[in-house]
Protein backbone atom coordinates (compact mmCIF):
# COMPACT_ATOMS: atom_id res chain seq x y z
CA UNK A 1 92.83 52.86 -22.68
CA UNK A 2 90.15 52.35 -25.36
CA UNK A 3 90.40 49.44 -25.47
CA UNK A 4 89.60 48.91 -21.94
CA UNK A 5 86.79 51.30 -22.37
CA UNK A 6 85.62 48.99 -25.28
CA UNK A 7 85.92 46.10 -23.01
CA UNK A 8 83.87 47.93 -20.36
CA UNK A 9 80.73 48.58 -22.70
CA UNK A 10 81.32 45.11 -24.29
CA UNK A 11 81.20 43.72 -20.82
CA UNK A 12 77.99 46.08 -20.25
CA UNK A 13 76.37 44.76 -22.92
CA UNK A 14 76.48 41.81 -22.19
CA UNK A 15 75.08 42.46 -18.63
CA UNK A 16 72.46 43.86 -20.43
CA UNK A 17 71.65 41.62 -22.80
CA UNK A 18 71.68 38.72 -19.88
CA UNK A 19 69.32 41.20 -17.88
CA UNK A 20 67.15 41.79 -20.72
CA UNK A 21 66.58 38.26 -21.61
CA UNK A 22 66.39 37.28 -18.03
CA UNK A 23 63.84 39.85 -17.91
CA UNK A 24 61.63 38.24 -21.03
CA UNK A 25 62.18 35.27 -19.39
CA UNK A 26 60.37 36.33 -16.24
CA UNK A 27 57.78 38.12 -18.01
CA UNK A 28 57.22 35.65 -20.55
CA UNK A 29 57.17 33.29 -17.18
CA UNK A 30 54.90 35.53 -15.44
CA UNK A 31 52.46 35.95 -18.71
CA UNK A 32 52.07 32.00 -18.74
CA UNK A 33 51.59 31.57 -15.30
CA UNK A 34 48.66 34.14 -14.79
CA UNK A 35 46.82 32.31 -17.81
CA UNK A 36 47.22 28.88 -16.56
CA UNK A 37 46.18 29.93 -13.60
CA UNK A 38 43.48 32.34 -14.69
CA UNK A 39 42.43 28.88 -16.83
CA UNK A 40 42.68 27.29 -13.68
CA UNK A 41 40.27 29.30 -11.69
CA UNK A 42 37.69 29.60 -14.61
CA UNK A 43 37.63 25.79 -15.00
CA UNK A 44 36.91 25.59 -10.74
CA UNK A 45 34.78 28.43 -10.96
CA UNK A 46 32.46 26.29 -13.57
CA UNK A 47 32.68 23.70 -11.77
CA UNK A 48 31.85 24.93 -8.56
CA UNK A 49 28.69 26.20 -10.09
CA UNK A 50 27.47 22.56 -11.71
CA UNK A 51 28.45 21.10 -8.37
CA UNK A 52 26.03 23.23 -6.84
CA UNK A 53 23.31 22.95 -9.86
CA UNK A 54 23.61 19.37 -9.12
CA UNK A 55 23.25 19.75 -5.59
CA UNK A 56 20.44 21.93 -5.91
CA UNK A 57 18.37 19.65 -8.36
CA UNK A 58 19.33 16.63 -5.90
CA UNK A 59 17.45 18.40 -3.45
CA UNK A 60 14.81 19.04 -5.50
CA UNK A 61 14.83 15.57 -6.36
CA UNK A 62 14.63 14.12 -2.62
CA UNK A 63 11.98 16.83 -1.72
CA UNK A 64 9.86 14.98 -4.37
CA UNK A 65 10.51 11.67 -3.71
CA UNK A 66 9.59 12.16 0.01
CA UNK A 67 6.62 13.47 -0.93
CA UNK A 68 5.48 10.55 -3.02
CA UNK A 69 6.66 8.81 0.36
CA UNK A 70 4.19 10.53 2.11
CA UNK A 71 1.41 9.91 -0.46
CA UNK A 72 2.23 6.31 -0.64
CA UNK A 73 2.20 6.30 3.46
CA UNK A 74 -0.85 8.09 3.86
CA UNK A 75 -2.51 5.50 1.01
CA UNK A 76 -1.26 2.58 3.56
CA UNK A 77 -2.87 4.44 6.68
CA UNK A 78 -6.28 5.06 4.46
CA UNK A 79 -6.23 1.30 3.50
CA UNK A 80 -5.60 0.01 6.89
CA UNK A 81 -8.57 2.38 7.85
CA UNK A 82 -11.41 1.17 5.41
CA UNK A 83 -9.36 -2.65 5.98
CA UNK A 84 -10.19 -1.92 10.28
CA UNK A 85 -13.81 -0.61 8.95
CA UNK A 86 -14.80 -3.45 6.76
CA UNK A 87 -13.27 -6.46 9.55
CA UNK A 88 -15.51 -4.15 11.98
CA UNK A 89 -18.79 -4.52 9.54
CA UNK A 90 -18.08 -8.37 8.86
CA UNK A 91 -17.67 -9.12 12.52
CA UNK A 92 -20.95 -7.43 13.08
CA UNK A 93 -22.50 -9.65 10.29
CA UNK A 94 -20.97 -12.93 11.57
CA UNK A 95 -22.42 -12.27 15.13
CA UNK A 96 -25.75 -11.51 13.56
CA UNK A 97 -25.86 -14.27 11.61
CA UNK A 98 -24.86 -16.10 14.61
CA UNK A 99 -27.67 -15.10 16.15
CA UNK A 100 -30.27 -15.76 14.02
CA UNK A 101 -29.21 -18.82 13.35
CA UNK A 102 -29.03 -19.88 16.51
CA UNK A 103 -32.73 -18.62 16.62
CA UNK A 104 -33.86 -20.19 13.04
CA UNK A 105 -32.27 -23.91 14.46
CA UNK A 106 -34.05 -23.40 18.02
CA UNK A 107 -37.60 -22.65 16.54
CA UNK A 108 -37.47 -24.98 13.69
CA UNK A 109 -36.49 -27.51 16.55
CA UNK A 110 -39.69 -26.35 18.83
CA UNK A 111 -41.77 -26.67 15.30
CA UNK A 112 -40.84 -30.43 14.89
CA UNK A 113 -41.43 -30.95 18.73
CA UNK A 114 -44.84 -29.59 18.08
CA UNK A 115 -45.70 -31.89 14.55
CA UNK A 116 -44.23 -34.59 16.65
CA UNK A 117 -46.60 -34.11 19.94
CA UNK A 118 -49.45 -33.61 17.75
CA UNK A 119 -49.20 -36.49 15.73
CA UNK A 120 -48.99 -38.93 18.33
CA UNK A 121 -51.35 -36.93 20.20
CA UNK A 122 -54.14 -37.40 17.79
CA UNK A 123 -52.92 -40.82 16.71
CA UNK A 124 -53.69 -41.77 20.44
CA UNK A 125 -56.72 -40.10 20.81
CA UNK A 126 -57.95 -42.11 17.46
CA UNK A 127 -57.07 -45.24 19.18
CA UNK A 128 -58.44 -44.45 22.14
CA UNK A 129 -61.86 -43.41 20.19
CA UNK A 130 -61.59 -46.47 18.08
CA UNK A 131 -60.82 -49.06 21.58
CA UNK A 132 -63.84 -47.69 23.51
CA UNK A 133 -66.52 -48.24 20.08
CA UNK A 134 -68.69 -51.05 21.15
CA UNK A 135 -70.30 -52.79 18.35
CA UNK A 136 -73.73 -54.17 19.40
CA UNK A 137 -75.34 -55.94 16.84
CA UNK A 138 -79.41 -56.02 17.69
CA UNK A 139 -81.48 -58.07 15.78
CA UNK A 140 -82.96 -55.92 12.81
CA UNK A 141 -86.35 -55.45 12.26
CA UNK A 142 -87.41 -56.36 8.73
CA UNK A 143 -85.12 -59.21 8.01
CA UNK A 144 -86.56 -61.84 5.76
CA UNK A 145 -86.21 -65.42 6.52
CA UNK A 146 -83.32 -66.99 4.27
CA UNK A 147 -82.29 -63.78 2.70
CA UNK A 148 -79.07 -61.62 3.65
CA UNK A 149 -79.25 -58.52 6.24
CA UNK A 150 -78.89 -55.48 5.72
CA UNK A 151 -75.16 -53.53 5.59
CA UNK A 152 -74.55 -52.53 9.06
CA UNK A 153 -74.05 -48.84 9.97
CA UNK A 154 -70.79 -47.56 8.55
CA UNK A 155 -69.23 -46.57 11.93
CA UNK A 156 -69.01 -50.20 12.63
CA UNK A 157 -66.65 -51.30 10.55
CA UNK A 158 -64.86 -47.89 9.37
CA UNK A 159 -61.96 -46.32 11.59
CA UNK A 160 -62.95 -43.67 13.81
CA UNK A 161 -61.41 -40.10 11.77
CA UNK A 162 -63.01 -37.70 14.79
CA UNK A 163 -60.31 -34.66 13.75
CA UNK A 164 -58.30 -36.23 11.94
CA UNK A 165 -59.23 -33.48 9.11
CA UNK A 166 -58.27 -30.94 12.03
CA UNK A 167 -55.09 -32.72 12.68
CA UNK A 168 -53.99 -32.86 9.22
CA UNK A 169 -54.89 -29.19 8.46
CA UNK A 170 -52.61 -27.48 11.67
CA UNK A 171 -49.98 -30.24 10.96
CA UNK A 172 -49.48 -29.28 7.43
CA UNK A 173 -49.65 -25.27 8.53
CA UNK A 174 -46.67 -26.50 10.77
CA UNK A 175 -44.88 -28.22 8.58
CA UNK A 176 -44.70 -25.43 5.99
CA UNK A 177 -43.64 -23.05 8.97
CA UNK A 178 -40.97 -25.23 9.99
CA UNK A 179 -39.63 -25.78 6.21
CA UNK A 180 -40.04 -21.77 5.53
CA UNK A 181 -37.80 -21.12 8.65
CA UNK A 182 -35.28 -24.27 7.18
CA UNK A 183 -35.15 -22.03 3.60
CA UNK A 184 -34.36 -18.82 5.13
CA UNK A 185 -31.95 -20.53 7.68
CA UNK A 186 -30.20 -22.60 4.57
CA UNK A 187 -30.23 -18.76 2.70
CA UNK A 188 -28.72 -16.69 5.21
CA UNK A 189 -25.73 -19.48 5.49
CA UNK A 190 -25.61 -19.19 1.92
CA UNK A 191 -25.66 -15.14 2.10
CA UNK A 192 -23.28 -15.38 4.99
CA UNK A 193 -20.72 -17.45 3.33
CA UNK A 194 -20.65 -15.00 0.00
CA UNK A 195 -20.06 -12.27 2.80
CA UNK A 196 -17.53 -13.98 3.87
CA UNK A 197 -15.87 -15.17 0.58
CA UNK A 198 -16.19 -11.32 -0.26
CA UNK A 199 -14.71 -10.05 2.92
CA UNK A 200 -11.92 -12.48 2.42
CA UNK A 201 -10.67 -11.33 -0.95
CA UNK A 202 -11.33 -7.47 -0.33
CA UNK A 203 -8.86 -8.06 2.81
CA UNK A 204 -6.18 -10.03 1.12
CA UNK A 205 -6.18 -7.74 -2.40
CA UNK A 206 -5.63 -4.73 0.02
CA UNK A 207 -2.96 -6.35 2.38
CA UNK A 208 -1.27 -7.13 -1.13
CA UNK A 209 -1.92 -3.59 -1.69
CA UNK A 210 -0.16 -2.40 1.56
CA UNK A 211 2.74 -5.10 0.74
CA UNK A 212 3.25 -3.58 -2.71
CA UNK A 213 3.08 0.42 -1.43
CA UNK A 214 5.41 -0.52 1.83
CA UNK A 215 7.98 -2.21 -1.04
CA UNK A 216 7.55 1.15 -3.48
CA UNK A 217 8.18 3.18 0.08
CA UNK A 218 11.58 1.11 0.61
CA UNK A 219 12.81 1.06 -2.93
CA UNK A 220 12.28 5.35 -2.69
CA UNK A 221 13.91 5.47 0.76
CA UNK A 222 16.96 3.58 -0.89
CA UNK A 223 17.21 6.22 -4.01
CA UNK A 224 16.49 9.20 -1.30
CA UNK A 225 19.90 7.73 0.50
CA UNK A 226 21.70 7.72 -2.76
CA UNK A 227 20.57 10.73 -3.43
CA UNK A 228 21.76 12.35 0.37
CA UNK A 229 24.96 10.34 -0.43
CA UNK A 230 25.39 12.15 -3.98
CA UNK A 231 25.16 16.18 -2.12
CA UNK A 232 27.07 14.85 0.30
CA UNK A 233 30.16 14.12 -1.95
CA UNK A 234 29.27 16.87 -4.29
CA UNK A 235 29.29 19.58 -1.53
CA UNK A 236 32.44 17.84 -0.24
CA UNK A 237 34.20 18.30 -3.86
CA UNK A 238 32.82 22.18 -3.94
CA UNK A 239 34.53 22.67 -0.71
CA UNK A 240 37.59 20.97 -2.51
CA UNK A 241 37.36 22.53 -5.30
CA UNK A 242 36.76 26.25 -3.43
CA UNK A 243 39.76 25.92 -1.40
CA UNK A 244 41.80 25.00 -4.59
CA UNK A 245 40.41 28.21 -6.07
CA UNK A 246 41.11 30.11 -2.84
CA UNK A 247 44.54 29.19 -3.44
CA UNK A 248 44.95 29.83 -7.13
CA UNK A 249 43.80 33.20 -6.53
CA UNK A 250 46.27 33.79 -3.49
CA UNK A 251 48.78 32.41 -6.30
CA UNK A 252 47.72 35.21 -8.39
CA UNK A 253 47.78 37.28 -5.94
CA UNK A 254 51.31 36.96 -4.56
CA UNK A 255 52.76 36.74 -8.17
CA UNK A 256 50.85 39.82 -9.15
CA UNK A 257 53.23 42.69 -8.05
CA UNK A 258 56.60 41.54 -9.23
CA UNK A 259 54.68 40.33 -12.50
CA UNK A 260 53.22 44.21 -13.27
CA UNK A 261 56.17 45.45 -12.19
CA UNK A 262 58.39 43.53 -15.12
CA UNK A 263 54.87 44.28 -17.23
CA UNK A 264 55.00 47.46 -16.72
CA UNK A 265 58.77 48.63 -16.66
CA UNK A 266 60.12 45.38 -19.15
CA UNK A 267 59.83 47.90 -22.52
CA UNK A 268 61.44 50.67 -20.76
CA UNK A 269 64.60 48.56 -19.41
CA UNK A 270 64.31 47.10 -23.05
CA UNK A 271 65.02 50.62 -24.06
CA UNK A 272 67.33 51.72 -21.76
């Protein structure tokens, strides 16, 4: 009979030895479990946060670079403005020069017409003068027999000038009126075409200007995109990453009560 008793406790403690090393086993098990996944939840936990510090400064980021899309937009719309201001201002100018061009040619035109009339006005009134002098040559008292006569009178023989000092005089005043208006018609083309020259480069240094600003405004819009792309994935990979945490701590959760309890009770059934 002892020795069946023997064989009893023998047999018991071995039961409890199994138990008690099934029971390390478990807690050891349980121990290693809740600090992987403790580990686990830190490390998502962090990186939740510099998903949404990135996030956060990508936004930042975009906010500025649509401003400075702004800026460069309202730039374009100012330089259109003074470009629509200064094409306005040149077009005046060309018209006005037009016009007084126009003007300048027409009455340096009725100038020449006058010289012209004038001079063959008083060149036929000199021939006519000239046709209608009648030389009569009378026998002069006081001639000597055998010796030469005196000159005759100088308007016999000398062209008829009548106003021909007249004629020069207003000629000449019209002359120099006609070649003052041909100076100031020659410098306003010259004037005009330095407008023009200047007009021309201020326009195509400013469309350059709008090319260059519309290219910086496309090369932002691009980055912006990447940028939208970037929180897009990193706000998809928090969500990942939360529901992966979510679950770790369910995990923890669930484990949590049969883990105390062999925590809690493993020294006791060690003593026992």
């Amino acid at each position: 009979r002892f020795d069946k008793v023997v064989e009893s406790i023998d047999k018991m403690v071995g039961v409890l030895e199994s138990e008690e090393g099934e029971d390390l086993k478990r807690k050891e098990g349980c121990e290693k479990a809740r600090v992987e996944d403790t580990r686990k939840a830190v490390l998502l936990s962090r990186s939740m946060d510099e998903l949404s510090d990135a996030v956060t400064r990508l936004k930042s980021e975009i906010e500025e670079l649509n401003a400075q899309v702004k800026d460069k937009k309202n730039n374009i719309v100012s330089i259109e403005e003074q470009l629509k201001e200064a094409k306005r201002v040149r077009d005046d100018e060309h018209s006005e020069w037009l016009r007084s061009d126009a003007d300048d040619r027409d009455a340096a035109v009725v100038v020449g017409n006058a010289i012209d009339v004038l001079k063959e006005f008083y060149a036929a009134k000199a021939g006519l003068v000239q046709k209608k002098t009648v030389v009569q040559r009378q026998p002069v008292e006081g001639i000597v027999s055998g010796a030469a006569p005196p000159p005759p009178p100088s308007t016999w023989d000398t062209p008829y000038s009548g106003k021909q000092d007249e004629n020069t005089g207003i000629v000449s005043i019209l002359t120099m009126v006609k070649d003052d208006i041909e100076k100031d018609q020659t410098k306003a083309k010259t004037e005009e075409g330095t407008s023009q020259k200047a007009y021309d480069t201020f326009k195509a240094e400013n469309e350059q200007l709008i090319a260059d600003l519309s290219t910086a405004i496309s090369e932002l819009k691009g980055t912006i995109a990447d940028k939208a792309g970037d929180v897009q994935d990193n706000e998809k990979d928090r969500l990942t990453k939360r529901s992966e945490l979510q679950g770790i701590l369910k995990q923890i959760k669930d484990a949590a009560p049969g883990c105390d309890f062999f925590a809690v009770n493993f020294k006791t059934r060690l003593t026992n």
